[in-house]
PDB file of N, CA and C in Angstrom:
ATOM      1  N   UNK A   1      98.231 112.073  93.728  1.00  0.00           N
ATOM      2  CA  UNK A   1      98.666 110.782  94.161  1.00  0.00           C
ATOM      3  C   UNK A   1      99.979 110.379  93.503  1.00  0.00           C
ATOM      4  N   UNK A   2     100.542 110.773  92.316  1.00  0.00           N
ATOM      5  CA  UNK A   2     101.496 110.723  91.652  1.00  0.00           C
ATOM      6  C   UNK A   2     102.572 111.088  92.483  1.00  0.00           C
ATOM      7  N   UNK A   3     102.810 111.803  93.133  1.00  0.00           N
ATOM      8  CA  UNK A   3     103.602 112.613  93.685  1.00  0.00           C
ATOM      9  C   UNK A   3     103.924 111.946  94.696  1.00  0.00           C
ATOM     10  N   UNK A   4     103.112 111.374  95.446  1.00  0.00           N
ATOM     11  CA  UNK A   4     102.898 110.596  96.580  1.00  0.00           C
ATOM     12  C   UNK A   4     103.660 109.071  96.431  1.00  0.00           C
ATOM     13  N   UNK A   5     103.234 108.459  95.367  1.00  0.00           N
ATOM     14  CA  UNK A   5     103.653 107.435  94.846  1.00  0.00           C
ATOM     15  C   UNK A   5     104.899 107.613  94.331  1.00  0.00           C
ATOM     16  N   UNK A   6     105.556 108.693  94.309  1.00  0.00           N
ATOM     17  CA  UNK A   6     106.877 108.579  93.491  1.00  0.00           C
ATOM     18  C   UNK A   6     107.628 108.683  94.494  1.00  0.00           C
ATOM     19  N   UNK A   7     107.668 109.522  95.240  1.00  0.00           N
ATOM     20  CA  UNK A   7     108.239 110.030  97.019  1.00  0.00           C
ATOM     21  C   UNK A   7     108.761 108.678  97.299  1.00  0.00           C
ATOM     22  N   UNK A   8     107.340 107.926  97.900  1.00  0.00           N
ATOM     23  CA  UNK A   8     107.694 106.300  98.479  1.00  0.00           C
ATOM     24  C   UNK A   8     108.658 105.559  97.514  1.00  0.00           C
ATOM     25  N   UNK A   9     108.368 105.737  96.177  1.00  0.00           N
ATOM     26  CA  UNK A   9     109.062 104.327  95.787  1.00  0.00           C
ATOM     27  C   UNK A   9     110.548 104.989  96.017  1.00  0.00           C
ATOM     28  N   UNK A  10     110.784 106.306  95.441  1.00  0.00           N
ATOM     29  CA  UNK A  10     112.696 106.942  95.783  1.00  0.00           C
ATOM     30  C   UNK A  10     113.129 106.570  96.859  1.00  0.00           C
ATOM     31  N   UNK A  11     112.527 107.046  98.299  1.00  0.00           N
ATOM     32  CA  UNK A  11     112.703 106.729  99.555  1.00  0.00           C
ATOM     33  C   UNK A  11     113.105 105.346  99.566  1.00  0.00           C
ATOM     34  N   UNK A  12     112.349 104.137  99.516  1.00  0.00           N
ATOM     35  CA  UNK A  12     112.602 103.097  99.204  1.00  0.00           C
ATOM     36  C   UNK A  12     113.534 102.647  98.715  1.00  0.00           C
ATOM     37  N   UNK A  13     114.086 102.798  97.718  1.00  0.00           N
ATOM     38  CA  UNK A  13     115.068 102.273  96.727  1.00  0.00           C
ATOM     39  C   UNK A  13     116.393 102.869  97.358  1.00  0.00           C
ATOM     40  N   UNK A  14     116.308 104.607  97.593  1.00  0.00           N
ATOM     41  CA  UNK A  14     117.258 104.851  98.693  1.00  0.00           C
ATOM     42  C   UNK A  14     117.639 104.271  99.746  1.00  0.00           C
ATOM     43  N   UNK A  15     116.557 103.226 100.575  1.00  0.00           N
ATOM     44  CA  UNK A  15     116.943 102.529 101.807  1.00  0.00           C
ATOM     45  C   UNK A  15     117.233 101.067 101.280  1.00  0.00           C
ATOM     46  N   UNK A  16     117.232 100.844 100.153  1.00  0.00           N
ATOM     47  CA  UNK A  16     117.664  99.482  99.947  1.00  0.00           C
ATOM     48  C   UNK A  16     115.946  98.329  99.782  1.00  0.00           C
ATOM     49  N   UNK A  17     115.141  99.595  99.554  1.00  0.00           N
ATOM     50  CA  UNK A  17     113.923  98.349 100.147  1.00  0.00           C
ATOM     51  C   UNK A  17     113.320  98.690  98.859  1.00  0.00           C
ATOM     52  N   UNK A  18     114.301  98.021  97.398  1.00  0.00           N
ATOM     53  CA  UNK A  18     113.476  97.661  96.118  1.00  0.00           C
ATOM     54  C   UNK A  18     112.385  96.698  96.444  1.00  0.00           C
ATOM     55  N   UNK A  19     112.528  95.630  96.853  1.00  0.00           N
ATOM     56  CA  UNK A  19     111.063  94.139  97.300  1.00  0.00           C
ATOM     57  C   UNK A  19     110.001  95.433  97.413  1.00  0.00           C
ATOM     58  N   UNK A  20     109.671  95.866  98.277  1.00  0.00           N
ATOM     59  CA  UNK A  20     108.748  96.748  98.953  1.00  0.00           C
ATOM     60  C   UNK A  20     107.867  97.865  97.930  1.00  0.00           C
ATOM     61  N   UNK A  21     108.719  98.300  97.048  1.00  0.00           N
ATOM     62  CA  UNK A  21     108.466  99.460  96.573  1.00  0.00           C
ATOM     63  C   UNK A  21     106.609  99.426  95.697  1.00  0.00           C
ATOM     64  N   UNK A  22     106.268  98.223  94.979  1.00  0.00           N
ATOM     65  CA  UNK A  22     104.736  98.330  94.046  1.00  0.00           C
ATOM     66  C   UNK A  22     104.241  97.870  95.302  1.00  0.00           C
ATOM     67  N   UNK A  23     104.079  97.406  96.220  1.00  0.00           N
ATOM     68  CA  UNK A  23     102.784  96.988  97.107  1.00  0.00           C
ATOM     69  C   UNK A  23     103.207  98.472  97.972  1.00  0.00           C
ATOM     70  N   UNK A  24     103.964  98.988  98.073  1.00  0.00           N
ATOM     71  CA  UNK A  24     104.319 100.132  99.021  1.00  0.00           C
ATOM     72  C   UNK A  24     103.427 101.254  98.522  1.00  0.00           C
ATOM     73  N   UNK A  25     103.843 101.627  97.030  1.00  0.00           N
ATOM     74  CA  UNK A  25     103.216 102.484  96.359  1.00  0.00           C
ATOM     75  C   UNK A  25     101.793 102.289  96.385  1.00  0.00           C
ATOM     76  N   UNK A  26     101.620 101.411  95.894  1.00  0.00           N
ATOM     77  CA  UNK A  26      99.723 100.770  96.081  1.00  0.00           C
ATOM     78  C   UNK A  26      99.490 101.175  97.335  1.00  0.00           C
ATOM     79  N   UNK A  27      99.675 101.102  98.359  1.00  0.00           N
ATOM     80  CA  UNK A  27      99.242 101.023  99.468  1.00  0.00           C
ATOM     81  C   UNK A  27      99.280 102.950  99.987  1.00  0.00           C
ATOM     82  N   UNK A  28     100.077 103.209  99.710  1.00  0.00           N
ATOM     83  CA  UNK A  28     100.251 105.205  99.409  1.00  0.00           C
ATOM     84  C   UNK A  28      99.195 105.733  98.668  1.00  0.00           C
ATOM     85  N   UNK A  29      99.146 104.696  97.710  1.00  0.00           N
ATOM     86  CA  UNK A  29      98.313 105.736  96.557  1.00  0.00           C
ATOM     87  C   UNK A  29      96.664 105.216  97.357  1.00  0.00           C
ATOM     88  N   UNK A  30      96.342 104.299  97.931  1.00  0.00           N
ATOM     89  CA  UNK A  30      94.895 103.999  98.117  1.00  0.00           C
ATOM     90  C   UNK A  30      94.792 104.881  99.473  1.00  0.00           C
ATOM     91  N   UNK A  31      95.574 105.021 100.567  1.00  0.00           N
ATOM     92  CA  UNK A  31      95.605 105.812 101.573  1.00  0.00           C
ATOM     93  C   UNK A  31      95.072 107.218 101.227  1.00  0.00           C
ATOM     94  N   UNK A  32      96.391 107.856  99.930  1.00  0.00           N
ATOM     95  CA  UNK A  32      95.850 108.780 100.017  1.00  0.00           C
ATOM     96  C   UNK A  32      94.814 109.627  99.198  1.00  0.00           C
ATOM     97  N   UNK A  33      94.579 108.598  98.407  1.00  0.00           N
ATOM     98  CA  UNK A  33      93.544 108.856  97.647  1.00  0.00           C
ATOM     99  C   UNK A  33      91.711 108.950  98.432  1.00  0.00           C
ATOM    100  N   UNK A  34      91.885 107.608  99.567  1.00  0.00           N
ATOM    101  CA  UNK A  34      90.943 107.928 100.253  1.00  0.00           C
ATOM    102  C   UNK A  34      90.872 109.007 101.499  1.00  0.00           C
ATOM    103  N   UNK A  35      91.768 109.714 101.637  1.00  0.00           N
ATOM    104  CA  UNK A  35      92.196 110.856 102.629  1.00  0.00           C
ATOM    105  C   UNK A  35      91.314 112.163 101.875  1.00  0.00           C
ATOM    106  N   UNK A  36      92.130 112.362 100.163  1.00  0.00           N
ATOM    107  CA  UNK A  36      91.550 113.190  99.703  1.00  0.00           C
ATOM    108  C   UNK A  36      89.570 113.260  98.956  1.00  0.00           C
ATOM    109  N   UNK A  37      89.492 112.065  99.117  1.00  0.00           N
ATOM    110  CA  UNK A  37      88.405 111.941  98.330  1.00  0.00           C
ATOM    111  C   UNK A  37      87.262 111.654  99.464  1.00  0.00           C
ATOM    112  N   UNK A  38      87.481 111.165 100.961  1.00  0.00           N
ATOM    113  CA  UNK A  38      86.626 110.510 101.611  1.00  0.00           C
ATOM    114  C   UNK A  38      86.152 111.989 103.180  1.00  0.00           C
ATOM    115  N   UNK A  39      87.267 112.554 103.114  1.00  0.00           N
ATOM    116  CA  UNK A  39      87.729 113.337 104.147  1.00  0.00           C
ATOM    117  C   UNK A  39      87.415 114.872 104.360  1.00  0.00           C
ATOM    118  N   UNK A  40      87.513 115.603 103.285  1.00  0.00           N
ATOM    119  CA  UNK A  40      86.436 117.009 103.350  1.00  0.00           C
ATOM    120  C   UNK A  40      87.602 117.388 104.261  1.00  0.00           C
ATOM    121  N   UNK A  41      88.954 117.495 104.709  1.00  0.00           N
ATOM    122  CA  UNK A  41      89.681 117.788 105.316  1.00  0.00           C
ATOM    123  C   UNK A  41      90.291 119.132 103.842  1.00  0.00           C
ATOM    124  N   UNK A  42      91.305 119.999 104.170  1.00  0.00           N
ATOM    125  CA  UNK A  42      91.863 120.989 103.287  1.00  0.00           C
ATOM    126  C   UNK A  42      93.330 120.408 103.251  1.00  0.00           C
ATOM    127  N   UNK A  43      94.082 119.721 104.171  1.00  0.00           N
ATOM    128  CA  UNK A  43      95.723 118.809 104.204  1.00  0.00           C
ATOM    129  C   UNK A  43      95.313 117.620 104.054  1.00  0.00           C
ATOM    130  N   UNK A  44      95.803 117.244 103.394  1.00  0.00           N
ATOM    131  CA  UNK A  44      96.767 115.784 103.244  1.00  0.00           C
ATOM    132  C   UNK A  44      98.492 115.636 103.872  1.00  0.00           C
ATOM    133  N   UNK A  45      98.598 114.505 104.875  1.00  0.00           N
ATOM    134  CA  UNK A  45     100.071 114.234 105.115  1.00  0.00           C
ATOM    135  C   UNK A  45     100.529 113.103 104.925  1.00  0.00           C
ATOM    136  N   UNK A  46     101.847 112.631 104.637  1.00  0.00           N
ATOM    137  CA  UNK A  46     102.452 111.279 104.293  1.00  0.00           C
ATOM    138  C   UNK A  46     103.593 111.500 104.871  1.00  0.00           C
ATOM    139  N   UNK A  47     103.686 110.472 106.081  1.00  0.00           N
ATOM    140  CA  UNK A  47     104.957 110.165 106.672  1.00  0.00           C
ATOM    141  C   UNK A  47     105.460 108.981 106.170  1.00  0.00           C
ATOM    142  N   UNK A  48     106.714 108.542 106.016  1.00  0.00           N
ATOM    143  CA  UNK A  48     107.238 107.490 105.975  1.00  0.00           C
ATOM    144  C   UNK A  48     108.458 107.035 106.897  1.00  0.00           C
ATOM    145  N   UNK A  49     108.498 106.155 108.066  1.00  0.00           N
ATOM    146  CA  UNK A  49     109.566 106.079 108.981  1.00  0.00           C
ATOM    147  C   UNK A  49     110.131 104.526 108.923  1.00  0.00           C
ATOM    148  N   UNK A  50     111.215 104.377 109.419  1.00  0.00           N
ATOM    149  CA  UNK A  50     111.959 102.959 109.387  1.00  0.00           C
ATOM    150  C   UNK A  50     111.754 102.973 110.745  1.00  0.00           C
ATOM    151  N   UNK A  51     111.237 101.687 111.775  1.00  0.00           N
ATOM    152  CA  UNK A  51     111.364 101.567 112.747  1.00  0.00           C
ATOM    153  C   UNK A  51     111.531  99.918 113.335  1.00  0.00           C
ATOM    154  N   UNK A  52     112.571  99.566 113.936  1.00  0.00           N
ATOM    155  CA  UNK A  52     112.733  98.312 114.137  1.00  0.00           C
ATOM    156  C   UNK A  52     112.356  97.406 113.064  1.00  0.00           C
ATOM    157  N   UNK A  53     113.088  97.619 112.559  1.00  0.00           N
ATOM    158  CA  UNK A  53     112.490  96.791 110.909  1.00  0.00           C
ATOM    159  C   UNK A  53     111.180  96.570 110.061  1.00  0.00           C
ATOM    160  N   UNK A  54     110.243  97.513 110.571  1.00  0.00           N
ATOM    161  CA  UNK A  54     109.068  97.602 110.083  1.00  0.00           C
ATOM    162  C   UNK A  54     109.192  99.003 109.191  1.00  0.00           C
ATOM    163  N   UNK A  55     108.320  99.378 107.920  1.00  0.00           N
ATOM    164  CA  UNK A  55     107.973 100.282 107.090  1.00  0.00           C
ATOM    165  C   UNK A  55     106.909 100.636 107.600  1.00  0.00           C
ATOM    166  N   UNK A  56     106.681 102.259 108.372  1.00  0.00           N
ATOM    167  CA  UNK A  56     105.572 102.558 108.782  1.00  0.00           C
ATOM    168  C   UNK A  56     105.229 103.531 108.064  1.00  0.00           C
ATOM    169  N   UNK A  57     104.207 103.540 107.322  1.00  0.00           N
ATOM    170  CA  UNK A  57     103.208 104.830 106.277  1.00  0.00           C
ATOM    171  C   UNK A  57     102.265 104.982 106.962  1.00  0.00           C
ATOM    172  N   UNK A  58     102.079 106.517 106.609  1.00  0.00           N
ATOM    173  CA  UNK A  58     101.134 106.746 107.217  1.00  0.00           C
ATOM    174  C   UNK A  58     100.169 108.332 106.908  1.00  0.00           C
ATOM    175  N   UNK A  59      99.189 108.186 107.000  1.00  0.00           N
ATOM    176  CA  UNK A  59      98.272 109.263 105.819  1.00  0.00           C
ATOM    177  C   UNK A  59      97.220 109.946 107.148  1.00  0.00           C
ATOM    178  N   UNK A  60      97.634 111.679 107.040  1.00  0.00           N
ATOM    179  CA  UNK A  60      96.935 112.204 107.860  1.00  0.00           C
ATOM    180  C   UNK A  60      96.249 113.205 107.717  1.00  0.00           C
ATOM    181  N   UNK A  61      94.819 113.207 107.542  1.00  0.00           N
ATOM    182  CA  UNK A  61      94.090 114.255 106.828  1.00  0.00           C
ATOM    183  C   UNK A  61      92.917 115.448 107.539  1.00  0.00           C
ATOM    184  N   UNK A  62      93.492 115.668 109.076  1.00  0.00           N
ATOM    185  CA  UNK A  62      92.772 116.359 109.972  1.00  0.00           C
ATOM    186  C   UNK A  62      91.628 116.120 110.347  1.00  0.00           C
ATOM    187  N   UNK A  63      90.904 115.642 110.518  1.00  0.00           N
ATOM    188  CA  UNK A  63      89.437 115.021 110.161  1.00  0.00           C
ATOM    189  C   UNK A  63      89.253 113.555 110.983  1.00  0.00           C
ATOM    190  N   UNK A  64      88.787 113.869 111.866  1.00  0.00           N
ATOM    191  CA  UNK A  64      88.660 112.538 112.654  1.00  0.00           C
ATOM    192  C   UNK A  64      87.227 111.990 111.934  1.00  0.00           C
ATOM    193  N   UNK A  65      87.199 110.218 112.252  1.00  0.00           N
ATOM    194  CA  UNK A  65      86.673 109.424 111.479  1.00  0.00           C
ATOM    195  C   UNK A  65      87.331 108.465 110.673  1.00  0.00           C
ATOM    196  N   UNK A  66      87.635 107.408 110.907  1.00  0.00           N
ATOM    197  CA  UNK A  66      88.364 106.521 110.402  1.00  0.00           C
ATOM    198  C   UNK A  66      87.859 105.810 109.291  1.00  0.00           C
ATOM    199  N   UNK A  67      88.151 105.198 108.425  1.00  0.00           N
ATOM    200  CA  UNK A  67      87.817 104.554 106.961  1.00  0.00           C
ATOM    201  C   UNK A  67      87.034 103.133 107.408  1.00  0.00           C
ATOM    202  N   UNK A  68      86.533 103.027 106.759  1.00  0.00           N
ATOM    203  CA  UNK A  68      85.276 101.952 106.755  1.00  0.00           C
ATOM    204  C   UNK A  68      85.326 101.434 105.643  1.00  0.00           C
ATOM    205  N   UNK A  69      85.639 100.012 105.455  1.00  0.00           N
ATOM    206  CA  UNK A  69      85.787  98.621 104.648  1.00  0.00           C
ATOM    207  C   UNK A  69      84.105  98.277 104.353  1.00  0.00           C
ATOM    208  N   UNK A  70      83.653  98.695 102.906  1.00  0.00           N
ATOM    209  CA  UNK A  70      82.389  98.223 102.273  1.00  0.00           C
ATOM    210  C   UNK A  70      82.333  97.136 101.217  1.00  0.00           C
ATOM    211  N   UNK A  71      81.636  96.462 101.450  1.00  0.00           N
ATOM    212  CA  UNK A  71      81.852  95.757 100.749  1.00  0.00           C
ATOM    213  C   UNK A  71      81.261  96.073  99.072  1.00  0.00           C
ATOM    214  N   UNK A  72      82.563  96.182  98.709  1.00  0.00           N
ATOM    215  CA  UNK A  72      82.261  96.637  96.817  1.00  0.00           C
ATOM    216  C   UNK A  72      80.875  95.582  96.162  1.00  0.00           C
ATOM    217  N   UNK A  73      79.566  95.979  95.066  1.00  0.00           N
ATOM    218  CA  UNK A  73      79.188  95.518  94.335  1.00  0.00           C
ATOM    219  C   UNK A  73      80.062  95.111  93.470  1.00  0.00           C
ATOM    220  N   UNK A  74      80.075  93.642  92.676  1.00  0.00           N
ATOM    221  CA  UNK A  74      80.469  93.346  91.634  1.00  0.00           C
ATOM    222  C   UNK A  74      81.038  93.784  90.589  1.00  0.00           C
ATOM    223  N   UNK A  75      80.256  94.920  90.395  1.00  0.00           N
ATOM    224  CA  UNK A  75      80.470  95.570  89.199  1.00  0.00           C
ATOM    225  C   UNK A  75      80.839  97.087  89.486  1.00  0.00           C
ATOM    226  N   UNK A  76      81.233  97.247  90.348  1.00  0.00           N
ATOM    227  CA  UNK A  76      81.718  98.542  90.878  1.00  0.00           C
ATOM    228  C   UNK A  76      83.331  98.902  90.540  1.00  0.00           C
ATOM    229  N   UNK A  77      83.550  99.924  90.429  1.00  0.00           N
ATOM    230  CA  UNK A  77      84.893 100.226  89.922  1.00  0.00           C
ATOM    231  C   UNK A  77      85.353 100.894  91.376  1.00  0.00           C
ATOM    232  N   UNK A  78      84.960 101.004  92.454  1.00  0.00           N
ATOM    233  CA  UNK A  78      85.508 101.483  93.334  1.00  0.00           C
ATOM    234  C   UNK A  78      85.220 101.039  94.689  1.00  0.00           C
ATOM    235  N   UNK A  79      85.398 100.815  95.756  1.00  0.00           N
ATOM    236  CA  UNK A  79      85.788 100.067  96.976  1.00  0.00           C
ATOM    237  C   UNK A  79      86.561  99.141  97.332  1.00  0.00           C
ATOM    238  N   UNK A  80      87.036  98.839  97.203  1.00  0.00           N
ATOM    239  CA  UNK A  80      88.121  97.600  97.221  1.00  0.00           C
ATOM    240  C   UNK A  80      89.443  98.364  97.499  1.00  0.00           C
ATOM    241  N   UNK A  81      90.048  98.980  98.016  1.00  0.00           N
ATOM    242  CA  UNK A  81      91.276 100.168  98.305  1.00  0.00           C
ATOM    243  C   UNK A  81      91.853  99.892  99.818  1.00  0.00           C
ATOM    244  N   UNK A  82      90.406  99.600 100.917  1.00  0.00           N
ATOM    245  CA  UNK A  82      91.188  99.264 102.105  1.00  0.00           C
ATOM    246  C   UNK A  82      90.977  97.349 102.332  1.00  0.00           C
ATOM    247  N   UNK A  83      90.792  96.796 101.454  1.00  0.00           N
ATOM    248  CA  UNK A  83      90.387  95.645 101.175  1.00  0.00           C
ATOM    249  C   UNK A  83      92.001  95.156 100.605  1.00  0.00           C
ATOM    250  N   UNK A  84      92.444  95.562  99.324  1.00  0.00           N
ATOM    251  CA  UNK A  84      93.718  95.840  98.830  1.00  0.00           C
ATOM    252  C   UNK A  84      94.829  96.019  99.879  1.00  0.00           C
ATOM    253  N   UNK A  85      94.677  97.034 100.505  1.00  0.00           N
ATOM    254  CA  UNK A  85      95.539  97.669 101.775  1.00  0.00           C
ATOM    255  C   UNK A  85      95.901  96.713 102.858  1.00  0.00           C
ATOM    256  N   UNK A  86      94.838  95.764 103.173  1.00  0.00           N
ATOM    257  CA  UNK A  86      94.958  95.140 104.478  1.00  0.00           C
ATOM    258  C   UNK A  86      95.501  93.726 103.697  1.00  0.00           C
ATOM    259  N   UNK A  87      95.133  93.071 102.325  1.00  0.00           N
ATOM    260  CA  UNK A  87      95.405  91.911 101.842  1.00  0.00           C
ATOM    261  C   UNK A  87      97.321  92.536 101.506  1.00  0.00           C
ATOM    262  N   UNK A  88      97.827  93.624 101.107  1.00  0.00           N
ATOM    263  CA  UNK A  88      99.146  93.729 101.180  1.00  0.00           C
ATOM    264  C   UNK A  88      99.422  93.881 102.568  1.00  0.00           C
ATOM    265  N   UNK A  89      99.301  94.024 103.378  1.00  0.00           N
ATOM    266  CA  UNK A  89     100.032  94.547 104.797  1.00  0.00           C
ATOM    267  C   UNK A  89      99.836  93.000 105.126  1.00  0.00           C
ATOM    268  N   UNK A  90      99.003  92.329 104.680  1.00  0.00           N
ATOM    269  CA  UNK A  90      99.355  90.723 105.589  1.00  0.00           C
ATOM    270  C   UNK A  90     100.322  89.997 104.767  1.00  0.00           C
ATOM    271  N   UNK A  91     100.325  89.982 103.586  1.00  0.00           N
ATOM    272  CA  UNK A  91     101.247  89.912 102.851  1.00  0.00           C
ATOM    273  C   UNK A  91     102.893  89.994 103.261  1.00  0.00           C
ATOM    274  N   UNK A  92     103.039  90.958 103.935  1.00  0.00           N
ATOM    275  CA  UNK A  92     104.062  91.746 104.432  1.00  0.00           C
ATOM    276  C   UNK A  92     104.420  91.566 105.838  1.00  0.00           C
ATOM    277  N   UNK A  93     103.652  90.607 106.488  1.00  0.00           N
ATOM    278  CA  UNK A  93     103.648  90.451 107.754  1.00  0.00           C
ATOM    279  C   UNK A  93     103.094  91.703 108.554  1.00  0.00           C
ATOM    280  N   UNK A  94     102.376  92.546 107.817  1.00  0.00           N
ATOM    281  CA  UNK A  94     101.967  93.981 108.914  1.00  0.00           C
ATOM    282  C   UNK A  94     100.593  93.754 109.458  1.00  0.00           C
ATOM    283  N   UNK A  95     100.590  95.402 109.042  1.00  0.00           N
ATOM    284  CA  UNK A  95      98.669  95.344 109.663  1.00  0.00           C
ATOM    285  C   UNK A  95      98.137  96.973 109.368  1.00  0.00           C
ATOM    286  N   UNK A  96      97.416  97.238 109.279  1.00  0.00           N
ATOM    287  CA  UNK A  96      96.870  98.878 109.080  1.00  0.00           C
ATOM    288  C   UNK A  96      95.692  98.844 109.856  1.00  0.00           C
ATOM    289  N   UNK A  97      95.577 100.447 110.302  1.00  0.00           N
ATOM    290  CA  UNK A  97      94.497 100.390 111.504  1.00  0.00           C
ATOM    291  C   UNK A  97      94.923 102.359 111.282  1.00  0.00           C
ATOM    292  N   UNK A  98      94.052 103.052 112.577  1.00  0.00           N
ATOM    293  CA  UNK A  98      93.662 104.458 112.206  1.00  0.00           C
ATOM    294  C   UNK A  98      94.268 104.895 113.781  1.00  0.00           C
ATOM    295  N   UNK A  99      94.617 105.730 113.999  1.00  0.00           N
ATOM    296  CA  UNK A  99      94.732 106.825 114.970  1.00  0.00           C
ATOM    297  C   UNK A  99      94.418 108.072 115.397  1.00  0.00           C
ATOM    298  N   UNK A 100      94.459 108.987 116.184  1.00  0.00           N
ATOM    299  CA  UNK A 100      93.592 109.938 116.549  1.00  0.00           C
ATOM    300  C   UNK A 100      92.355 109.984 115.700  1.00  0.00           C
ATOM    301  N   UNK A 101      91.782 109.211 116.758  1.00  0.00           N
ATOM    302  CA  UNK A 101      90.403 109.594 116.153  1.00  0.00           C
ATOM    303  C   UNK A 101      89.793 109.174 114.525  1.00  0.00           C
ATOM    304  N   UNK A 102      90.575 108.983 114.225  1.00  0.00           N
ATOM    305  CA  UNK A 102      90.829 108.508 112.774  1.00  0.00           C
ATOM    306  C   UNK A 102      91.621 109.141 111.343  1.00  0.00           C
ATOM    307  N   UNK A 103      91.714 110.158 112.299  1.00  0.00           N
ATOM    308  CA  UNK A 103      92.567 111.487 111.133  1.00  0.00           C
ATOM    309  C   UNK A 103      93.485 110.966 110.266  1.00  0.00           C
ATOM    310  N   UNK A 104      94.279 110.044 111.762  1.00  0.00           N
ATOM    311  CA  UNK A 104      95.465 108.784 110.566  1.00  0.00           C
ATOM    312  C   UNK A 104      95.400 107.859 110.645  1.00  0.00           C
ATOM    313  N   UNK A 105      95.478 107.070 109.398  1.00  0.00           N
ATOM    314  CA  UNK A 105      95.489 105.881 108.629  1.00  0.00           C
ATOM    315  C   UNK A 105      97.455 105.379 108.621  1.00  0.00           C
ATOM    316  N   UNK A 106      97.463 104.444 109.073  1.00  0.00           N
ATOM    317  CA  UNK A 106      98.432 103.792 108.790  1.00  0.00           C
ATOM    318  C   UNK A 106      98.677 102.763 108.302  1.00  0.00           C
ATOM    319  N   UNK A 107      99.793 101.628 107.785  1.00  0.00           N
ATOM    320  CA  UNK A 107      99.971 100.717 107.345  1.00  0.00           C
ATOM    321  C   UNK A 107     101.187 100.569 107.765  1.00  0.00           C
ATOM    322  N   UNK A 108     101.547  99.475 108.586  1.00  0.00           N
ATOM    323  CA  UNK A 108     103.334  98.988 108.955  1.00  0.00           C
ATOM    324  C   UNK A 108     103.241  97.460 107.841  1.00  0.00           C
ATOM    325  N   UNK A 109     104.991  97.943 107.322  1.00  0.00           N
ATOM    326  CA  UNK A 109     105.243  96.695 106.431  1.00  0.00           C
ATOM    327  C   UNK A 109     106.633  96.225 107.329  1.00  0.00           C
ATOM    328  N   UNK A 110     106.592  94.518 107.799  1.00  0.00           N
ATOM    329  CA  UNK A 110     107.796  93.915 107.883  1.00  0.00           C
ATOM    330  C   UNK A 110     109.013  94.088 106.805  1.00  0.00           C
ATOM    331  N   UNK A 111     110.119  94.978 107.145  1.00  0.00           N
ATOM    332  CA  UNK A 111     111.583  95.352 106.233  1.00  0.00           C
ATOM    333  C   UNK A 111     111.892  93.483 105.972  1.00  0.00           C
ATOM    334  N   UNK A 112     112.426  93.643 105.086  1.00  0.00           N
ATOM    335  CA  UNK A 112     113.516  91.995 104.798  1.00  0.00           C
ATOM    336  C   UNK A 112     115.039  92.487 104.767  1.00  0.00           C
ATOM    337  N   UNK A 113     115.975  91.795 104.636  1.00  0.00           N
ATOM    338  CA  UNK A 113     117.058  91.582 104.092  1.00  0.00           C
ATOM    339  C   UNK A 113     118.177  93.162 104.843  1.00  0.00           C
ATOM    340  N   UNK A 114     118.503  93.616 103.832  1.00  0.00           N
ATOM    341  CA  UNK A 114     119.412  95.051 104.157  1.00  0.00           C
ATOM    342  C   UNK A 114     118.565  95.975 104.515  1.00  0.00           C
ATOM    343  N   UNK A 115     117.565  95.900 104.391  1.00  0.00           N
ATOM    344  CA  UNK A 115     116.573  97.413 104.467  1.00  0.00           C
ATOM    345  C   UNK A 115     116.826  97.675 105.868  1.00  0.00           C
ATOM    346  N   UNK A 116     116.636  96.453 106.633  1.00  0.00           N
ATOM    347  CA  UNK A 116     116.263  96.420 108.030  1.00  0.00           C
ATOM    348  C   UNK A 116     117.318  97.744 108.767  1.00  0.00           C
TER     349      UNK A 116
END
């Protein structure tokens, strides 16, 4: 996930889209952390595209079945990732949702300022 998270934030900073970069990364690292950990797939993929002023990520792990929002126990150290995911993408004016089948997970973030 390190790797993953470092990619986005360079990319980023390369396009001018410092604002973006810790909810960006967060949002990379929970994607693909649940790709590798939820998925029984052998790839992991991470696209990142600029399109009409939106930041589109996006995590694709062969394996249809899309991610499912549980609701975390209290005292749990883990679920809360696409909970996180969807509270930044509104944040951002976006939205995240799954494709083929569920293989990919995406997240679009509204660009601001120069990024656009």
């Amino acid at each position: 996930m390190r790797i993953a998270r470092r990619v986005t934030a360079a990319r980023l900073r390369y396009c001018g889209s410092d604002a973006l970069v810790d909810d960006a990364t967060v949002i990379v690292s929970e994607l693909v952390t649940n790709a590798i950990l939820h998925s029984g797939g052998t790839q992991v993929t991470l696209t990142m595209a600029v399109r009409d002023g939106v930041l589109h990520l996006a995590v694709h792990d062969e394996v249809p079945g899309g991610p499912v929002a549980c609701a975390a126990h209290s005292e749990s150290e883990r679920g809360r990732g696409l909970f996180l995911v969807d509270a930044l993408a509104r944040e951002h004016g976006g939205k995240w949702g799954s494709t083929n089948e569920g293989a990919t997970i995406f997240c679009d973030l509204a660009l601001t300022g120069a990024a656009q």
